[in-house]
Protein backbone atom coordinates (compact mmCIF):
# COMPACT_ATOMS: atom_id res chain seq x y z
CA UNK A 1 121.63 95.84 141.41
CA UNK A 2 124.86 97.49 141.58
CA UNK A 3 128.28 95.61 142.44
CA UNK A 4 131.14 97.51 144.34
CA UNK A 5 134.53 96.39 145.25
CA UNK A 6 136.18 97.29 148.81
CA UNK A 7 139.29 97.50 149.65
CA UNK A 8 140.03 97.28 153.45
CA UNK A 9 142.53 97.02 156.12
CA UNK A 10 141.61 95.77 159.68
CA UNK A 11 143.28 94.64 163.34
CA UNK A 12 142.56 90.62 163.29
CA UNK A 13 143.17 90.17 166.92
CA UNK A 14 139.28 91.41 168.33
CA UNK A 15 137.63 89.23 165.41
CA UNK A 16 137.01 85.39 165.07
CA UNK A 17 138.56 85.41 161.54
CA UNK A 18 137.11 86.83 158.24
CA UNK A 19 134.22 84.73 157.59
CA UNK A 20 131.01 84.43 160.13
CA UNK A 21 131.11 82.42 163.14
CA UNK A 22 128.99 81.40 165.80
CA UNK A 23 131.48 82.20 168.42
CA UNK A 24 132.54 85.28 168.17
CA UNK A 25 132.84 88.61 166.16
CA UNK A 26 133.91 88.75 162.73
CA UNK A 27 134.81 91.22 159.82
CA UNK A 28 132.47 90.21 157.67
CA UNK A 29 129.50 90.23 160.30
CA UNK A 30 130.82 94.06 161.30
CA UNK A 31 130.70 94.68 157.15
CA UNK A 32 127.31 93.74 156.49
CA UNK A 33 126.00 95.48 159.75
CA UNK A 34 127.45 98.58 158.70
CA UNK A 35 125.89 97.91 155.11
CA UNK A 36 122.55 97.54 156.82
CA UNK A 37 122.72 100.56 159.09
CA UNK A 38 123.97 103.11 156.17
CA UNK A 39 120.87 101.54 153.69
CA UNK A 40 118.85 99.33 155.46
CA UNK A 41 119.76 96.62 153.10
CA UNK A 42 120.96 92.91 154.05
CA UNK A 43 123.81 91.88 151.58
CA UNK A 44 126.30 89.41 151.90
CA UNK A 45 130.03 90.78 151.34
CA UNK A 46 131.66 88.16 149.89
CA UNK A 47 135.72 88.61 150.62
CA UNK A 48 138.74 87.38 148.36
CA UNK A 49 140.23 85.11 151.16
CA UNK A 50 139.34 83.89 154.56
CA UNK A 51 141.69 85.21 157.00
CA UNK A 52 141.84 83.37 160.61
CA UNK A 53 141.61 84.75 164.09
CA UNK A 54 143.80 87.27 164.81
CA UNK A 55 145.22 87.39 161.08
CA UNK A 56 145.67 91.12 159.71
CA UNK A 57 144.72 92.69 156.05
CA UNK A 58 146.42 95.60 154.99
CA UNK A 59 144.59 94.71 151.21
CA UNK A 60 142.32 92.49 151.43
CA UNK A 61 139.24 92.69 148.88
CA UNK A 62 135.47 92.04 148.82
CA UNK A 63 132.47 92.75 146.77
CA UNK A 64 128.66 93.40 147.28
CA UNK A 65 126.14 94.27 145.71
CA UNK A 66 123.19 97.45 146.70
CA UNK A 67 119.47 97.23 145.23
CA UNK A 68 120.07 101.38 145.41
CA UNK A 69 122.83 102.58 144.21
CA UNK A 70 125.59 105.04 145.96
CA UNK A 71 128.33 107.22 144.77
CA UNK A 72 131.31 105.27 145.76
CA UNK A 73 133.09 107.79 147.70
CA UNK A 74 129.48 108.06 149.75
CA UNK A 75 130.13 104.31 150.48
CA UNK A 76 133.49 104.18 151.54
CA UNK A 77 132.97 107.46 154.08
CA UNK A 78 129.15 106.08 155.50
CA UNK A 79 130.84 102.36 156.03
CA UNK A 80 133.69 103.90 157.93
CA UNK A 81 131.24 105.91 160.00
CA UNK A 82 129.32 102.90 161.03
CA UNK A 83 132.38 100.16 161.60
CA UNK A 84 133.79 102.52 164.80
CA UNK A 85 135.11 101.57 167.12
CA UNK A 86 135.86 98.38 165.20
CA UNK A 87 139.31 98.23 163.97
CA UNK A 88 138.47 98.04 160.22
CA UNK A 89 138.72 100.52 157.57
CA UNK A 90 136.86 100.89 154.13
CA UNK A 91 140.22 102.06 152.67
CA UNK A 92 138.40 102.64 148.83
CA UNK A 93 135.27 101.61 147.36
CA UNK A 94 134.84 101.47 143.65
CA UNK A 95 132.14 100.31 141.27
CA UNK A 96 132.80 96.51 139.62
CA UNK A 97 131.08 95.16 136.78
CA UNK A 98 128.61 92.43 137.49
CA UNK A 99 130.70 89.41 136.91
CA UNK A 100 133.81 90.72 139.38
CA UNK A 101 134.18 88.58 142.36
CA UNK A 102 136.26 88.95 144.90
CA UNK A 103 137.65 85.77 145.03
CA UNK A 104 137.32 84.13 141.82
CA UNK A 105 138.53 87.36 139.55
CA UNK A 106 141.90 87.25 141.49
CA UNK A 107 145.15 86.20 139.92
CA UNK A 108 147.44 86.40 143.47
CA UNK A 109 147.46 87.03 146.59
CA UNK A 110 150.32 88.38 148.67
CA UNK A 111 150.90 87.91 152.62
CA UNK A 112 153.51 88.97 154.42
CA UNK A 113 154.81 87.82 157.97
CA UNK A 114 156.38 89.63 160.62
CA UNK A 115 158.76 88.31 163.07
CA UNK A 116 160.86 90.75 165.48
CA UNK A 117 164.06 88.89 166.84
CA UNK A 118 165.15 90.77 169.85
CA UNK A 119 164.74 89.48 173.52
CA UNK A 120 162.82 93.07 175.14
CA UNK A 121 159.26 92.15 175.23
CA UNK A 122 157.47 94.28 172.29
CA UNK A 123 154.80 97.32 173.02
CA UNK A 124 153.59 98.84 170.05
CA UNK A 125 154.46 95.61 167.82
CA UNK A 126 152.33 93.42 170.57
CA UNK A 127 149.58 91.49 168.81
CA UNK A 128 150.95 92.54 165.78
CA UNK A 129 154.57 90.53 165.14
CA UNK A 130 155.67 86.65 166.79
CA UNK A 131 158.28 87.49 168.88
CA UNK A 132 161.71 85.60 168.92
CA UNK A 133 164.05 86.22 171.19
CA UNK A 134 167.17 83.21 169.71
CA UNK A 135 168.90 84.57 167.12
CA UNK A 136 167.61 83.73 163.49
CA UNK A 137 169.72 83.00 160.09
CA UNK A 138 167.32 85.24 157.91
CA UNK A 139 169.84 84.25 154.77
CA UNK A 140 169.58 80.95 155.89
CA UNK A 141 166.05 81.30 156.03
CA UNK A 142 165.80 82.38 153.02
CA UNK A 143 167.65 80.10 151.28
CA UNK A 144 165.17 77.19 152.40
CA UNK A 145 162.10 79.77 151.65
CA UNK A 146 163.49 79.47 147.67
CA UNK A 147 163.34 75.31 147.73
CA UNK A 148 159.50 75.84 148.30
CA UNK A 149 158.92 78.15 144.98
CA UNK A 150 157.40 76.65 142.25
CA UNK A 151 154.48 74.15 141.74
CA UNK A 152 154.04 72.00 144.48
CA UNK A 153 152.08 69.09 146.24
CA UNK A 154 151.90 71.79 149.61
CA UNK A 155 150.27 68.84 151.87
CA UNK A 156 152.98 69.07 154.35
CA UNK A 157 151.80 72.98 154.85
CA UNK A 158 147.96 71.88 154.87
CA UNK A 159 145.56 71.96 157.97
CA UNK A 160 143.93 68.88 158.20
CA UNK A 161 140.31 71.24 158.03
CA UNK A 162 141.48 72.76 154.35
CA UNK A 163 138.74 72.64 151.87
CA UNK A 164 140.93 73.05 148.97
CA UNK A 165 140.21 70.38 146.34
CA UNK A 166 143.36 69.89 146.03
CA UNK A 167 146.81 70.82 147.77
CA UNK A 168 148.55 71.68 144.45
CA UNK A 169 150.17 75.02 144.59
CA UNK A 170 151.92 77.64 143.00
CA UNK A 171 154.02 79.62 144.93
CA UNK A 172 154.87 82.56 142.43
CA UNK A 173 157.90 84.04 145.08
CA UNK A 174 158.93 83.86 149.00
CA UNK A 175 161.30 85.92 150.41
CA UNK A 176 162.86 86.62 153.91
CA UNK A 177 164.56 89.69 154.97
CA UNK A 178 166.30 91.58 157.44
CA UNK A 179 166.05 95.14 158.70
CA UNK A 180 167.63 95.73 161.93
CA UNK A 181 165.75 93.36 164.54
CA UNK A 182 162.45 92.55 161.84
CA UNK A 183 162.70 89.60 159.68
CA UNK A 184 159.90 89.47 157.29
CA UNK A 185 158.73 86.62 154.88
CA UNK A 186 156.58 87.75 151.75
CA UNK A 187 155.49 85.22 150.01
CA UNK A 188 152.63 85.59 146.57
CA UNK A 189 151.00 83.00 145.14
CA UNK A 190 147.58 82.46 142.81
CA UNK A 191 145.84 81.22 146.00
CA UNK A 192 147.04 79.72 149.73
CA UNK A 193 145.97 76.16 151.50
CA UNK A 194 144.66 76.76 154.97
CA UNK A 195 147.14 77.41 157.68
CA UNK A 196 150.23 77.18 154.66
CA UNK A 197 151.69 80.69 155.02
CA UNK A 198 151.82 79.92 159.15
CA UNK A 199 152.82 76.36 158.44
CA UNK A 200 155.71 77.54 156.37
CA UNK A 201 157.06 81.02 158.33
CA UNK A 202 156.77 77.82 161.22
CA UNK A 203 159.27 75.42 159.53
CA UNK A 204 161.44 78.37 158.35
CA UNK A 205 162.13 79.66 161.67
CA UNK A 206 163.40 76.20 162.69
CA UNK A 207 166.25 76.49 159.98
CA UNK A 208 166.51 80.15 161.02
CA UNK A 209 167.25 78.25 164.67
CA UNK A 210 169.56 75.93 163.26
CA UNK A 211 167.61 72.97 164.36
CA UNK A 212 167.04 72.15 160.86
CA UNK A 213 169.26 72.02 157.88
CA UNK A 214 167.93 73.96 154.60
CA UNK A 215 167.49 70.99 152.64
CA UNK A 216 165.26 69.58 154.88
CA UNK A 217 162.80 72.06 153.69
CA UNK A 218 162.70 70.05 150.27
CA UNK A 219 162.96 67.03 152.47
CA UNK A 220 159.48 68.22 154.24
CA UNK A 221 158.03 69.38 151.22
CA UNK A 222 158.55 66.28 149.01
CA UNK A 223 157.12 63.94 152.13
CA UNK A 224 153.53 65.22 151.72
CA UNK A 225 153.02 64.80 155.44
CA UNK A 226 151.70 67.64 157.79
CA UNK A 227 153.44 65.86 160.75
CA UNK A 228 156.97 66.48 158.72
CA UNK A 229 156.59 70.16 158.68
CA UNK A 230 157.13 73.02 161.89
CA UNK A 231 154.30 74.02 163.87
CA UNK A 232 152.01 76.77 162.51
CA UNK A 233 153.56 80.35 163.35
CA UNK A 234 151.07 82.42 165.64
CA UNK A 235 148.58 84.11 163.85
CA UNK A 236 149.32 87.63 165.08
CA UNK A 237 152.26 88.17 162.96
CA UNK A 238 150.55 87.22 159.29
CA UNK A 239 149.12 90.06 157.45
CA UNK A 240 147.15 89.91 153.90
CA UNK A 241 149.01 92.43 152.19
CA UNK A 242 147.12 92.77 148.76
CA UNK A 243 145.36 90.90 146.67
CA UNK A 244 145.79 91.28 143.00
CA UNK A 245 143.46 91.75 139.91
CA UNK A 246 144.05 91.88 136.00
């Protein structure tokens, strides 16, 4: 058997999420057709994190492995071929040792969400930012995004269907920024709870409101209590932008 490592970037909003589902169309499902229909073989691609509905990747990573096996360039260009018109593309494909996995060999993950604050309805960003049309505090944003840094008990950022063993935490960096009308969050961490990134940009954009104070982001944090924190942020506007390997 040989083990390669993908690298891909795909459109969330026609797929049901990352991982197979029984109601719907997902990227891993299109993957492992494509597999089948360049070799004829039925793998499992096994992907470094589960993104939800509508969720973006501009990086995310998987691995598989082929009973024949194929000059990586061959694999990237024949997988490409058979994922049209699906919104996914192989960007590289490289061979991995036997004991890489997608998931477990990773030492961070980075995400990044997009909000555009400006009241004209969006075109090209549509299904691909949350718009806000009040005017956000992106320093004051920030500010609360820096009380959430560090090792943490991230319940109050949990969905209730995580299956994390355990909602401890380290969030490496999170910043917010500003460039014109975009305000983006970037946040990087060894590994996310389910829902946190959208459970966080959420809470944020109520201090960015100035419905909440910036302490209360500690406040939230230390309370362990989903119901403390903001509603999740919409999927659309989340994006895995790279996950990260030794």
């Amino acid at each position: 058997m040989s083990r390669y490592k993908l690298t891909l970037e795909y459109d969330g909003t026609e797929f049901v999420g990352w991982q197979w589902q029984t109601n719907g169309f997902s990227v891993q499902q299109a993957l492992e057709e494509a597999v089948t229909a360049f070799c004829g073989e039925t793998v499992r691609v096994h992907g470094a994190g589960r993104t939800d509905s509508g969720v973006h990747a501009l990086g995310q990573a998987c691995h598989l492995d082929l009973g024949r096996a194929a000059e990586p360039e061959k694999l990237r260009d024949a997988l490409n071929a058979h994922l049209r018109p699906h919104r996914i593309s192989v960007l590289a494909a490289e061979n991995a040792a036997d004991d890489f996995d997608a998931r477990r060999s990773a030492i961070a993950r980075i995400y990044h969400y997009r909000i555009v604050n400006r009241r004209t309805p969006l075109t090209l960003d549509l299904n691909r930012a949350w718009q806000i049309s009040r005017v956000l505090d992106a320093e004051a944003m920030a500010r609360a995004a820096a009380r959430l840094i560090g090792h943490h008990d991230f319940t109050s950022f949990r969905a209730s269907a995580c299956q994390a063993p355990s909602p401890m935490k380290t969030l490496e960096s999170f910043e917010v920024t500003r460039d014109e009308a975009e305000i983006r969050l970037t946040a990087r961490a060894g590994s996310f709870l389910h829902h946190q990134m959208r459970a966080m940009v959420g809470s944020l954009v109520l201090v960015g409101e100035g419905r909440w104070p910036e302490a209360e982001m500690s406040d939230v944090l230390a309370a362990c209590d989903r119901r403390r924190a903001g509603p999740n942020a919409p999927p659309w506007g989340l994006y895995l932008e790279a996950v990260l390997y030794d």
